[in-house]
Protein backbone atom coordinates (compact mmCIF):
# COMPACT_ATOMS: atom_id res chain seq x y z
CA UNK A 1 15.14 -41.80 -15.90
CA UNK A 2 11.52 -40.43 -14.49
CA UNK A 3 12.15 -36.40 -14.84
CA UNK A 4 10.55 -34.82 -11.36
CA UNK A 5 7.81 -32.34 -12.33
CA UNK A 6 7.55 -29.28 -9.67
CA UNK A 7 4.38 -27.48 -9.73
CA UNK A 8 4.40 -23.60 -10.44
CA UNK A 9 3.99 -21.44 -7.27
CA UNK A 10 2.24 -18.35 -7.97
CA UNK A 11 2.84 -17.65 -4.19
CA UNK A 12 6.92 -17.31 -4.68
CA UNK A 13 8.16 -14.92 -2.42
CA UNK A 14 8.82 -11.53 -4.00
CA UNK A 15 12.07 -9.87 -2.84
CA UNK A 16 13.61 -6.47 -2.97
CA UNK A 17 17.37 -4.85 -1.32
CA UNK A 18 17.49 -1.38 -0.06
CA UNK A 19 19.94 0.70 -1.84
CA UNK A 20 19.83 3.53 0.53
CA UNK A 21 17.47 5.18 3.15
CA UNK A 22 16.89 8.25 4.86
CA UNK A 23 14.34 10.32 6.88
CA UNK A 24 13.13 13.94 5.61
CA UNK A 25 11.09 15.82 8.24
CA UNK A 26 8.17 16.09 8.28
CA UNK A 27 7.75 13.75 5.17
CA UNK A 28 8.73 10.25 6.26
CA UNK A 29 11.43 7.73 4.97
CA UNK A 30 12.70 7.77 1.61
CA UNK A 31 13.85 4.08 0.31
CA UNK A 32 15.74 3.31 -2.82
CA UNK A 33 14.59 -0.04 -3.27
CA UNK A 34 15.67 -2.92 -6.15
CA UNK A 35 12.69 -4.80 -7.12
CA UNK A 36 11.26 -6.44 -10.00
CA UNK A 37 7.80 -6.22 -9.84
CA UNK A 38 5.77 -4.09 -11.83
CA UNK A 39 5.28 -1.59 -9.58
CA UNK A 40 4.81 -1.59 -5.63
CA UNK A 41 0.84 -0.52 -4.59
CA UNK A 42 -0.52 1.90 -1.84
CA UNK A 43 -0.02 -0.24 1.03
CA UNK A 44 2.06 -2.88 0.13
CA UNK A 45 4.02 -4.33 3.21
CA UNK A 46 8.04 -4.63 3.30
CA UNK A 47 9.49 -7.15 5.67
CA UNK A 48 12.72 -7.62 6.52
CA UNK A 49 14.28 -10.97 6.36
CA UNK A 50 16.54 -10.38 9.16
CA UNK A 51 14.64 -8.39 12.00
CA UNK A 52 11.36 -9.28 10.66
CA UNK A 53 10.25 -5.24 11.11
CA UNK A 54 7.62 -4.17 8.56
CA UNK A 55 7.20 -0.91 6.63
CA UNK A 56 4.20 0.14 4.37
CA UNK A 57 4.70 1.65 1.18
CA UNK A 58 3.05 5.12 1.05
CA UNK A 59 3.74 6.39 -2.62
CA UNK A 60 6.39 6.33 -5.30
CA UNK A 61 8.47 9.17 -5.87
CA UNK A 62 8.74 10.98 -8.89
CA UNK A 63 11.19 13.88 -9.72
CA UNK A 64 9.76 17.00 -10.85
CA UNK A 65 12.50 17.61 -13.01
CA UNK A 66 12.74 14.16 -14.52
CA UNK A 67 9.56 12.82 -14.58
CA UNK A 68 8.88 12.45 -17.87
CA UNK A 69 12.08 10.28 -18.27
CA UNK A 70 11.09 7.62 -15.51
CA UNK A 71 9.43 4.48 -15.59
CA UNK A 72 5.59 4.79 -14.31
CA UNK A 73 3.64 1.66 -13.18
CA UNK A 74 -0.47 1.99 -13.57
CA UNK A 75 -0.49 0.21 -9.44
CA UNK A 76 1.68 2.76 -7.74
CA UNK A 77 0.49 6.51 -5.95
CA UNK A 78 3.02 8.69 -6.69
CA UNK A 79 3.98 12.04 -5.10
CA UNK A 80 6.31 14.81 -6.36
CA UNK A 81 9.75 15.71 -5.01
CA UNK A 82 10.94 19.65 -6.34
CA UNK A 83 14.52 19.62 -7.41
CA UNK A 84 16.32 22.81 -7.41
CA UNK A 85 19.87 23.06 -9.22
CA UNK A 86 22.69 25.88 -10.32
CA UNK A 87 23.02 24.53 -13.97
CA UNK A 88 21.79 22.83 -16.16
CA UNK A 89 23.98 20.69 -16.47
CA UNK A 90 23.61 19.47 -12.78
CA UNK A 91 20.17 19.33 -13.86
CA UNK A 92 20.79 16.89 -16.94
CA UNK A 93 23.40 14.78 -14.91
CA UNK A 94 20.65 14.32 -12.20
CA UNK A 95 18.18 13.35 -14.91
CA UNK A 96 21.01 10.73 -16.25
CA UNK A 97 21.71 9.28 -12.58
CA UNK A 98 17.60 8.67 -12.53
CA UNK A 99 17.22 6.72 -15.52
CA UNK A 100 20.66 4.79 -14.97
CA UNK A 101 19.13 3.85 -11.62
CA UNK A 102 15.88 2.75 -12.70
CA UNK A 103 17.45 0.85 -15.51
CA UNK A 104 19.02 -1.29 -12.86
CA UNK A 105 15.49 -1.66 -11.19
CA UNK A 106 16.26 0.88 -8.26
CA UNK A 107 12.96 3.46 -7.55
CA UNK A 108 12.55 5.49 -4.86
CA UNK A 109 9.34 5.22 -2.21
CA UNK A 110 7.84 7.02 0.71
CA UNK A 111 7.60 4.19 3.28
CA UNK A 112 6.01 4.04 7.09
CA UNK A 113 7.54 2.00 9.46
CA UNK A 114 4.84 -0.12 11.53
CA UNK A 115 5.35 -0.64 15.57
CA UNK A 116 8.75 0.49 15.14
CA UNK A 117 10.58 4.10 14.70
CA UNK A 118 13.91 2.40 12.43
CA UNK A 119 14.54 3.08 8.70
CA UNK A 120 15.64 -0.51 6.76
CA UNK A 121 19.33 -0.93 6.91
CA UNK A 122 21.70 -0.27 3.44
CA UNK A 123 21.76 -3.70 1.90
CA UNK A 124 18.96 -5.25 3.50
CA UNK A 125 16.34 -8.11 2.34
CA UNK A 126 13.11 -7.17 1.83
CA UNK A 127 9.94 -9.72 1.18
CA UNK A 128 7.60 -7.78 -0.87
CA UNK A 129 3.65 -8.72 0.32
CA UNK A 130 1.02 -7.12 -1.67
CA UNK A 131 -1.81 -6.14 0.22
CA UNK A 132 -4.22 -8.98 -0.86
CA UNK A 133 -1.51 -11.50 0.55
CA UNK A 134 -3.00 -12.14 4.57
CA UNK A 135 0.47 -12.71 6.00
CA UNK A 136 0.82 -9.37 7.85
């Protein structure tokens, strides 16, 4: 029997879920996104599977508190989020909850939505497009 080769695609589509998402005044949307890639750039484009409504990835955040427990990727702009807390030990569980969530991939973006005012819905499919790819 004649085994089928399939050429490689470097072009697979790269995919990501929203964990959560919410809007801070005066800063933008916040997105706890699962991805695999190795960091999301300035400007990289975030589609959604179902509406097809696109968002632009503004920076990464980090946690002033925390930061030098989370993962850093050399592509990403990153901004600063001050974390105030009564104890310490809310301070070391927060710290815990961080890496526990970016051990399961999850980080945490500033994101623009484009033509549109919406934040992504909980749960929802993301193609990932760097800003090289032409498709948007």
């Amino acid at each position: 029997m004649k085994r089928k080769i399939i050429p490689y695609n470097s072009k697979l589509k790269a995919i990501a879920y929203t964990e959560n998402s919410f809007k801070i005044t005066g800063r933008g949307i916040v997105l706890e996104l699962k991805h695999s890639e190795e960091g999301l750039s300035d400007g990289t484009k975030l589609v959604s599977e179902k509406s097809d409504k696109v968002w632009k990835v503004k920076a990464r955040i980090l946690f002033d508190h925390a930061v030098h427990e989370q993962k850093l990727f050399e592509n990403e702009v990153t901004e600063y989020m001050l974390m105030t807390f009564k104890s310490a030990k809310l301070k070391q569980e927060s710290i815990h909850q961080i890496k526990e969530r970016e051990s399961q991939k999850i980080y945490q973006y500033f994101i623009s939505p484009i033509n549109h005012e919406v934040k992504p819905e909980h749960a929802e499919r993301l193609e990932i497009i760097n800003i090289d790819d032409k498709k948007v």
